[in-house]
Protein backbone atom coordinates (compact mmCIF):
# COMPACT_ATOMS: atom_id res chain seq x y z
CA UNK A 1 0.00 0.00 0.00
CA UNK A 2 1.37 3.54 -0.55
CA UNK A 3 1.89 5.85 2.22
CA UNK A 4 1.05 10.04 2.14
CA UNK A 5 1.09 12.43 4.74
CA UNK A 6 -1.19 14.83 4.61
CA UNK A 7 -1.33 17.95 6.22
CA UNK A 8 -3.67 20.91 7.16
CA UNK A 9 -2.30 24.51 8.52
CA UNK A 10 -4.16 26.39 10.73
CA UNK A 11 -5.35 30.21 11.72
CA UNK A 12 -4.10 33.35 9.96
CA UNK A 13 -2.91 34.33 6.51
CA UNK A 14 -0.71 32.42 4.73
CA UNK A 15 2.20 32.45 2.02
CA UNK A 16 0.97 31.08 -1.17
CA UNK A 17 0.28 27.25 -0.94
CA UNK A 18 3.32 25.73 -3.38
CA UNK A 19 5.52 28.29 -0.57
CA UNK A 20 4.22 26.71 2.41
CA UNK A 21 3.78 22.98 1.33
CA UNK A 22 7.96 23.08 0.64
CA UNK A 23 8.52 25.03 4.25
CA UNK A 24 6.30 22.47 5.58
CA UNK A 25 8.26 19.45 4.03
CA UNK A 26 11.54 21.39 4.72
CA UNK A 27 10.37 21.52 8.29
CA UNK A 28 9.83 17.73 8.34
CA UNK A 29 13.37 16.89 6.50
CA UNK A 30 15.08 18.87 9.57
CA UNK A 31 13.47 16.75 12.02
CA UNK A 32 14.58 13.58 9.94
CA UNK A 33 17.74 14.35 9.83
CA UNK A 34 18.75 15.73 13.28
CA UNK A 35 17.21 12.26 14.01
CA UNK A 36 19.36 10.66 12.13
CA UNK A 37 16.86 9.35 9.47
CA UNK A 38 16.93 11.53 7.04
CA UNK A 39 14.88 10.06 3.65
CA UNK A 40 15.05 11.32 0.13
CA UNK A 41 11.48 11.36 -0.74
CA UNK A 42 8.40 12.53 1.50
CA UNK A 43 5.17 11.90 0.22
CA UNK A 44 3.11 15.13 1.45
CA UNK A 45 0.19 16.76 -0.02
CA UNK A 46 -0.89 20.13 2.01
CA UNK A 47 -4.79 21.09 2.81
CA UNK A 48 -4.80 24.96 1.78
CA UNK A 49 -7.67 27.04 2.79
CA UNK A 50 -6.02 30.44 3.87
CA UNK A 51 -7.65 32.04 0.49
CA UNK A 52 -10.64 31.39 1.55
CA UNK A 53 -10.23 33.80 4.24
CA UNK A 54 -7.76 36.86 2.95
CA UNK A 55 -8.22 37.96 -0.64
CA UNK A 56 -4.31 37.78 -1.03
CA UNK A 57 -1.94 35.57 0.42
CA UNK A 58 1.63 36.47 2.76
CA UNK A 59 4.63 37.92 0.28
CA UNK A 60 8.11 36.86 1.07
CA UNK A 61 10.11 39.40 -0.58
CA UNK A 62 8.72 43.01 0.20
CA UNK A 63 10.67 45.82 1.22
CA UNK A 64 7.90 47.43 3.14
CA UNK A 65 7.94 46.67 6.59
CA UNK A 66 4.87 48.25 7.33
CA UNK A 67 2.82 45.90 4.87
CA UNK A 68 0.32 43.59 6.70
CA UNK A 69 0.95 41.59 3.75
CA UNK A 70 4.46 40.96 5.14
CA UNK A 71 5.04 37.36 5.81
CA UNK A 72 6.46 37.91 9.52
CA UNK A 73 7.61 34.77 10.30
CA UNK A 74 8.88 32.78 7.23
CA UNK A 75 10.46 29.68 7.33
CA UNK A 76 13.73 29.45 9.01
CA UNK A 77 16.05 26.52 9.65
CA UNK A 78 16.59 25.62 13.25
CA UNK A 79 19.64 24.70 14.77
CA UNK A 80 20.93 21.42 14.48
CA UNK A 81 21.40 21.01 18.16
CA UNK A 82 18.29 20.03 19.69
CA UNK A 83 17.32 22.60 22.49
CA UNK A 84 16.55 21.12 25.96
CA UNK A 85 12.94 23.02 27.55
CA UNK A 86 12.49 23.91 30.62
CA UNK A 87 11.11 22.11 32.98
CA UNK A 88 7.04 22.21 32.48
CA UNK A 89 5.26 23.14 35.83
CA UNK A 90 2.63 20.61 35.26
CA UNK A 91 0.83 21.32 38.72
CA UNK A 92 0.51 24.40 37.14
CA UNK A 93 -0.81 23.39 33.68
CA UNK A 94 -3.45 21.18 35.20
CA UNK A 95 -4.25 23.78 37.94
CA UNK A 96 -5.11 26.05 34.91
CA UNK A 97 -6.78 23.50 32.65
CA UNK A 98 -9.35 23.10 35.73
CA UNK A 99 -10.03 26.69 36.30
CA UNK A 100 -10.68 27.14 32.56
CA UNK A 101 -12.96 24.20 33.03
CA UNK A 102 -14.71 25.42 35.63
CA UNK A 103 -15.34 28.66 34.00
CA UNK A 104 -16.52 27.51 30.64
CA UNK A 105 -18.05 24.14 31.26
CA UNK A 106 -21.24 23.35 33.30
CA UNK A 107 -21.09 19.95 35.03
CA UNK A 108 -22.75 18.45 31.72
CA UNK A 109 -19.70 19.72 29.51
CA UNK A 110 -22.35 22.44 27.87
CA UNK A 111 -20.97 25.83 27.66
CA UNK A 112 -21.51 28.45 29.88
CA UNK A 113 -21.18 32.01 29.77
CA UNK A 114 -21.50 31.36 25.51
CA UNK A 115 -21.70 35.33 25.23
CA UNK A 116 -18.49 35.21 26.97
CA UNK A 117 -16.62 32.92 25.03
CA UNK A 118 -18.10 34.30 21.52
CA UNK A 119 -16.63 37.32 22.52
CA UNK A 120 -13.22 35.78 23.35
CA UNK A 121 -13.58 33.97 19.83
CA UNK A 122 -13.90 37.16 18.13
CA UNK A 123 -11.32 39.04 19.61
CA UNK A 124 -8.89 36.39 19.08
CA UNK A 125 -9.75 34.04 16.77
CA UNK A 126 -11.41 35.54 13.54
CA UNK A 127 -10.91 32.75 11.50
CA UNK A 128 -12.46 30.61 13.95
CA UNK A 129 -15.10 32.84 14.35
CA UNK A 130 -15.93 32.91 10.62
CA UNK A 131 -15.62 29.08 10.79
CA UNK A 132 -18.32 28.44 13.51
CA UNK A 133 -20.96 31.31 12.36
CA UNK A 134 -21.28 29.73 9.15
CA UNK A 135 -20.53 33.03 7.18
CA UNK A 136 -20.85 32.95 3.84
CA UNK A 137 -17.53 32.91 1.05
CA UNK A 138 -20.04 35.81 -0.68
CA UNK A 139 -23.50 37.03 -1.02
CA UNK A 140 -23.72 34.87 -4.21
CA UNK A 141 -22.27 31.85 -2.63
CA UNK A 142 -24.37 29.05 -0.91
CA UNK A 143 -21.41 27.78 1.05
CA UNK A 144 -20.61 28.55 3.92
CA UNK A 145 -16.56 29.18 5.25
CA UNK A 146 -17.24 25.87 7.48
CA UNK A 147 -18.57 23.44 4.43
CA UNK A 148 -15.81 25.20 2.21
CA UNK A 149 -12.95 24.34 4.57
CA UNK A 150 -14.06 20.94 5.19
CA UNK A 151 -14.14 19.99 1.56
CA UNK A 152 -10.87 21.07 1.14
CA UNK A 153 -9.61 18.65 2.96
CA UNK A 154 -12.55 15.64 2.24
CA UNK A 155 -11.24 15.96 -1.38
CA UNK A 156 -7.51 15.21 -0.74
CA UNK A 157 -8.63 12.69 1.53
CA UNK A 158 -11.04 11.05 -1.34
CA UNK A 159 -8.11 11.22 -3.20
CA UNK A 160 -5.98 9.00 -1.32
CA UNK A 161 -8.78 7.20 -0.29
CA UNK A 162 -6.86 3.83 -1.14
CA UNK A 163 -3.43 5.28 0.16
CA UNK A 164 -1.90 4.84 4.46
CA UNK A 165 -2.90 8.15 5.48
CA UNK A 166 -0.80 9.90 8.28
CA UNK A 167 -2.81 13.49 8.57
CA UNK A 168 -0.75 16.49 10.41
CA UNK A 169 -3.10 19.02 11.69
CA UNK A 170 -2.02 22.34 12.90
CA UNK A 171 -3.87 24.76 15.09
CA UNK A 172 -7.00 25.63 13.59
CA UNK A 173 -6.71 22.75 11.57
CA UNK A 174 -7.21 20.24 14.35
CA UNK A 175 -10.73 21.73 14.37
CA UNK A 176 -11.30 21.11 11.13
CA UNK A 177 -9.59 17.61 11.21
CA UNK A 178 -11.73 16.60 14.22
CA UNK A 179 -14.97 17.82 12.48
CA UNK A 180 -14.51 15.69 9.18
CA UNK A 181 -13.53 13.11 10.92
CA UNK A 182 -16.08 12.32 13.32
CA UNK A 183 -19.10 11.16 10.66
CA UNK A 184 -18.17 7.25 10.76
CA UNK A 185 -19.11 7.65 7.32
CA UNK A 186 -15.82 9.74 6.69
CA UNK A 187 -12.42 8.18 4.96
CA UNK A 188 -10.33 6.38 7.33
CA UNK A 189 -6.57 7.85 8.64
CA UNK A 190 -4.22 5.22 9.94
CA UNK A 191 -2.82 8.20 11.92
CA UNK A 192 -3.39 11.70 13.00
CA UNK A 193 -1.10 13.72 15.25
CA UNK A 194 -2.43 17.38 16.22
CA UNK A 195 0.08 20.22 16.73
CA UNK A 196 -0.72 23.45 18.51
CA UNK A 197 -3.89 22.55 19.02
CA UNK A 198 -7.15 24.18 20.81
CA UNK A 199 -8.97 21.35 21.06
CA UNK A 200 -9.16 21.09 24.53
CA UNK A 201 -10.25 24.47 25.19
CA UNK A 202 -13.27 24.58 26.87
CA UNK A 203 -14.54 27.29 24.00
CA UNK A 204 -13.89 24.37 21.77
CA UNK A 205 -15.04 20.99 23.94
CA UNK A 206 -18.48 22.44 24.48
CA UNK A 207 -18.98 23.18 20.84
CA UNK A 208 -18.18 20.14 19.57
CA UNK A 209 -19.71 17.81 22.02
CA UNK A 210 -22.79 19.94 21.72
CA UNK A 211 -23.15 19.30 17.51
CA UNK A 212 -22.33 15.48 18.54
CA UNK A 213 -25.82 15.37 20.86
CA UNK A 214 -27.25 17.26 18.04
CA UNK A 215 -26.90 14.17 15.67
CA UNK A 216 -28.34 12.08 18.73
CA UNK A 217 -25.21 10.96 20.39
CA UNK A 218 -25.74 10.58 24.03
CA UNK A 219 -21.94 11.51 25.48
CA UNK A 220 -20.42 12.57 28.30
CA UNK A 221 -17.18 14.05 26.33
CA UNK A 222 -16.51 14.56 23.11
CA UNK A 223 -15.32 10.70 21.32
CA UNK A 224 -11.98 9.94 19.19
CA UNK A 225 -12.96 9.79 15.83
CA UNK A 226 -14.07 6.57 14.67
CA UNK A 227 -12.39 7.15 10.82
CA UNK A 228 -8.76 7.05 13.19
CA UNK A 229 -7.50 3.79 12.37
CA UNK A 230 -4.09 3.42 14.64
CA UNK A 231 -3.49 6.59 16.60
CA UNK A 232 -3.43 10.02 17.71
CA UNK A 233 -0.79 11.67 18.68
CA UNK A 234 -1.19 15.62 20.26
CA UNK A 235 2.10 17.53 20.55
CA UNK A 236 2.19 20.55 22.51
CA UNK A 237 4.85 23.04 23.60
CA UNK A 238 3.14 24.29 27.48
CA UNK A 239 4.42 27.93 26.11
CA UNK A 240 1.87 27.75 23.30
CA UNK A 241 -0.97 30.27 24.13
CA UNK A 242 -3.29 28.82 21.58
CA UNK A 243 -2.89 25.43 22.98
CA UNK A 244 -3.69 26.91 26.48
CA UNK A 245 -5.38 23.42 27.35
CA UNK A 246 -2.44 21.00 26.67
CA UNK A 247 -3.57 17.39 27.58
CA UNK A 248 -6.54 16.56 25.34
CA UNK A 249 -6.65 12.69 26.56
CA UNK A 250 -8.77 13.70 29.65
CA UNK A 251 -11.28 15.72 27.07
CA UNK A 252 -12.15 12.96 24.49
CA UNK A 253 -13.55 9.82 25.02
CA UNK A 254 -11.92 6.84 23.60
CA UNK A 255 -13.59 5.57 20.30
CA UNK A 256 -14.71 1.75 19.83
CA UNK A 257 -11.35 0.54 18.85
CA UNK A 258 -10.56 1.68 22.54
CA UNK A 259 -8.62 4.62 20.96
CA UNK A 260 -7.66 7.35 23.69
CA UNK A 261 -5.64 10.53 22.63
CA UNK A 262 -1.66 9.89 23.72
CA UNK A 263 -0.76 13.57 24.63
CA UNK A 264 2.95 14.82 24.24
CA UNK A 265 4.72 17.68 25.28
CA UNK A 266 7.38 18.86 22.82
CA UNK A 267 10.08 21.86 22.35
CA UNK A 268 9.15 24.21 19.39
CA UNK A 269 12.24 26.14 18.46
CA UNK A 270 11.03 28.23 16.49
CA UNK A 271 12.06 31.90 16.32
CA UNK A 272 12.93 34.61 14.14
CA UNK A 273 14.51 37.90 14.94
CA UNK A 274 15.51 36.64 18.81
CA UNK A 275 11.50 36.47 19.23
CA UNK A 276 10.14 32.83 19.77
CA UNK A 277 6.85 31.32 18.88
CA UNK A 278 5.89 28.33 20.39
CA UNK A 279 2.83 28.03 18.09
CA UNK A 280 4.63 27.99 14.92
CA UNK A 281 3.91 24.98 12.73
CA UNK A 282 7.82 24.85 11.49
CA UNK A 283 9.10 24.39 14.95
CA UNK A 284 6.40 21.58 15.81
CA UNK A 285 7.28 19.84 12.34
CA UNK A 286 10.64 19.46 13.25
CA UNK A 287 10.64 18.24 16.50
CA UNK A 288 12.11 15.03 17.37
CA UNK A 289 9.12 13.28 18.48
CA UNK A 290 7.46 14.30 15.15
CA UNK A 291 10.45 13.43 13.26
CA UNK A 292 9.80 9.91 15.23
CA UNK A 293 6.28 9.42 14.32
CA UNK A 294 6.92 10.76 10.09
CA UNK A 295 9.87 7.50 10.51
CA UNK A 296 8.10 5.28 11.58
CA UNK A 297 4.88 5.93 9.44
CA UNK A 298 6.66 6.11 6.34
CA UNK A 299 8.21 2.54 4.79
CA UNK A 300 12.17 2.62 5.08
CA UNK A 301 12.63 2.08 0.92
CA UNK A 302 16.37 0.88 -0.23
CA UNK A 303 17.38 3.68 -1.63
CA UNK A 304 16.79 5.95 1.59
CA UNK A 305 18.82 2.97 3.26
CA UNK A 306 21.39 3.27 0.74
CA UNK A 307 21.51 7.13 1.50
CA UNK A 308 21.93 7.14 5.29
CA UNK A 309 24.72 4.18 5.04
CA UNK A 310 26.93 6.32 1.65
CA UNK A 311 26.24 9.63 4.18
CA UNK A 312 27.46 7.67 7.26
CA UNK A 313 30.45 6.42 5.54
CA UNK A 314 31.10 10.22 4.05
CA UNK A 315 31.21 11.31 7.77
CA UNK A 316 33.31 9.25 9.17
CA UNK A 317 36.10 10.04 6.52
């Protein structure tokens, strides 16, 4: 069977899609190789749905600074010496996942305060917010951002319907992974792994588990997907603001393969200008853990053999 990763970026504007599939895959070759498994050929297809959103996408060469046009933070390579993190205060993390809990959740896992957390959607999450009122592309369109989005990534899906599927989703993404997914009738993913993710927001927990009791499901918490075939994996860095709820195992129910979510937290290195951003889906892609997962997913071939062993012996001279 033939293996693709597929992957799905998340909030914001973006560089034009054949820009940020090949930062994406460059992100993905770093991680290989400060691993130590670095492979010649990476099947990867990218979900883009940024101009959907902004009328034109992020420029990489502009001399105006002042340009919100300006892509910010471009792809950068990272060191090759893997950073160690600090030491997560998890008392901490769970202390604050609680309170959030607490806030936005009644005891049934409905939302409360919803005028609240609308509010805190629109401030700081616009694409999100377009997402989940079910705007409209145009006046003259019948779709909505939401259906739009989705079929962007059920048609790559469809399209490897036959392939191993290994789906990355990043930030806002995760959203939109979770929601296609959960239909039974959806195509299957041997794996997904969620990066920067606000899925277990509370914002985000009620929503979803509210449109699952909507179509009659009688839950407690949100489930796994049932169209996950072997696993997924959620990596988060604890100074990623958007992933403010870090452990999404203790949100989601496990599906009826007894799938739970296997929570990880990670270093993203990512930086540019001595500022760093933990969100960014460059640092996450080249993590070691992801670098791990990509491995192991992806069959070792000959010739990538052949390429680590002529490499080695290029070293060592």
């Amino acid at each position: 069977m033939k293996h693709v990763i597929i992957g799905i970026h998340g909030l914001g504007n973006k560089p034009p899609k054949p820009v940020l599939k090949k930062w994406w895959k460059l992100s993905m070759r770093e991680g290989l190789i400060k691993a130590g498994k670095e492979r010649l050929f990476i099947p990867f297809e990218l979900v883009y749905w940024a101009d959907l959103l902004h009328e034109k996408p992020l420029e990489i060469k502009m001399t105006n600074h002042h340009n919100p046009l300006l892509d910010r933070e471009p792809y950068l390579p990272g060191t090759l010496l893997e950073a160690e993190p600090q030491a997560k205060p998890s008392w901490l993390l769970g202390f604050i996942e609680n309170q959030l809990d607490k806030i936005f959740l009644n005891d049934d896992m409905s939302l409360n305060l919803r005028g609240v957390t609308d509010k805190i959607i629109h401030k700081y999450f616009k694409d999100l917010e377009s997402y989940y009122t079910e705007s409209r592309l145009t006046l003259d369109e019948q779709e909505s951002v939401k259906i739009a989005i989705q079929n962007r990534l059920l048609r790559v899906l469809h399209k490897y319907r036959h392939y191993k599927i290994l789906l990355i989703a990043h930030s806002m993404g995760s959203i939109v992974a979770y929601d296609v997914l959960s239909p039974q009738e959806q195509p299957m993913v041997h794996s997904m792994v969620t990066i920067g993710s606000p899925l277990g927001l509370p914002v985000i927990v009620g929503r979803i588990l509210a449109e699952q009791k909507e179509r009659g499901n009688d839950l407690d918490k949100p489930r796994v997907p049932e169209s996950i075939r072997g696993t997924w994996v959620n990596m988060s860095d604890y100074r990623d603001k958007v992933a403010l709820d870090h452990t999404l195992a203790d949100d989601y129910e496990r599906n009826s393969r007894g799938l739970l979510v296997a929570d990880k937290f990670v270093y993203n290195d990512y930086s540019v200008d001595g500022e760093a951003n933990p969100h960014k889906a460059y640092g996450y892609l080249r993590t070691k853990e992801m670098a791990e997962v990509v491995n192991e997913f992806l069959p070792d071939r000959i010739w990538d053999k052949m390429y680590r062993v002529v490499r080695e012996k290029r070293r060592k001279n």
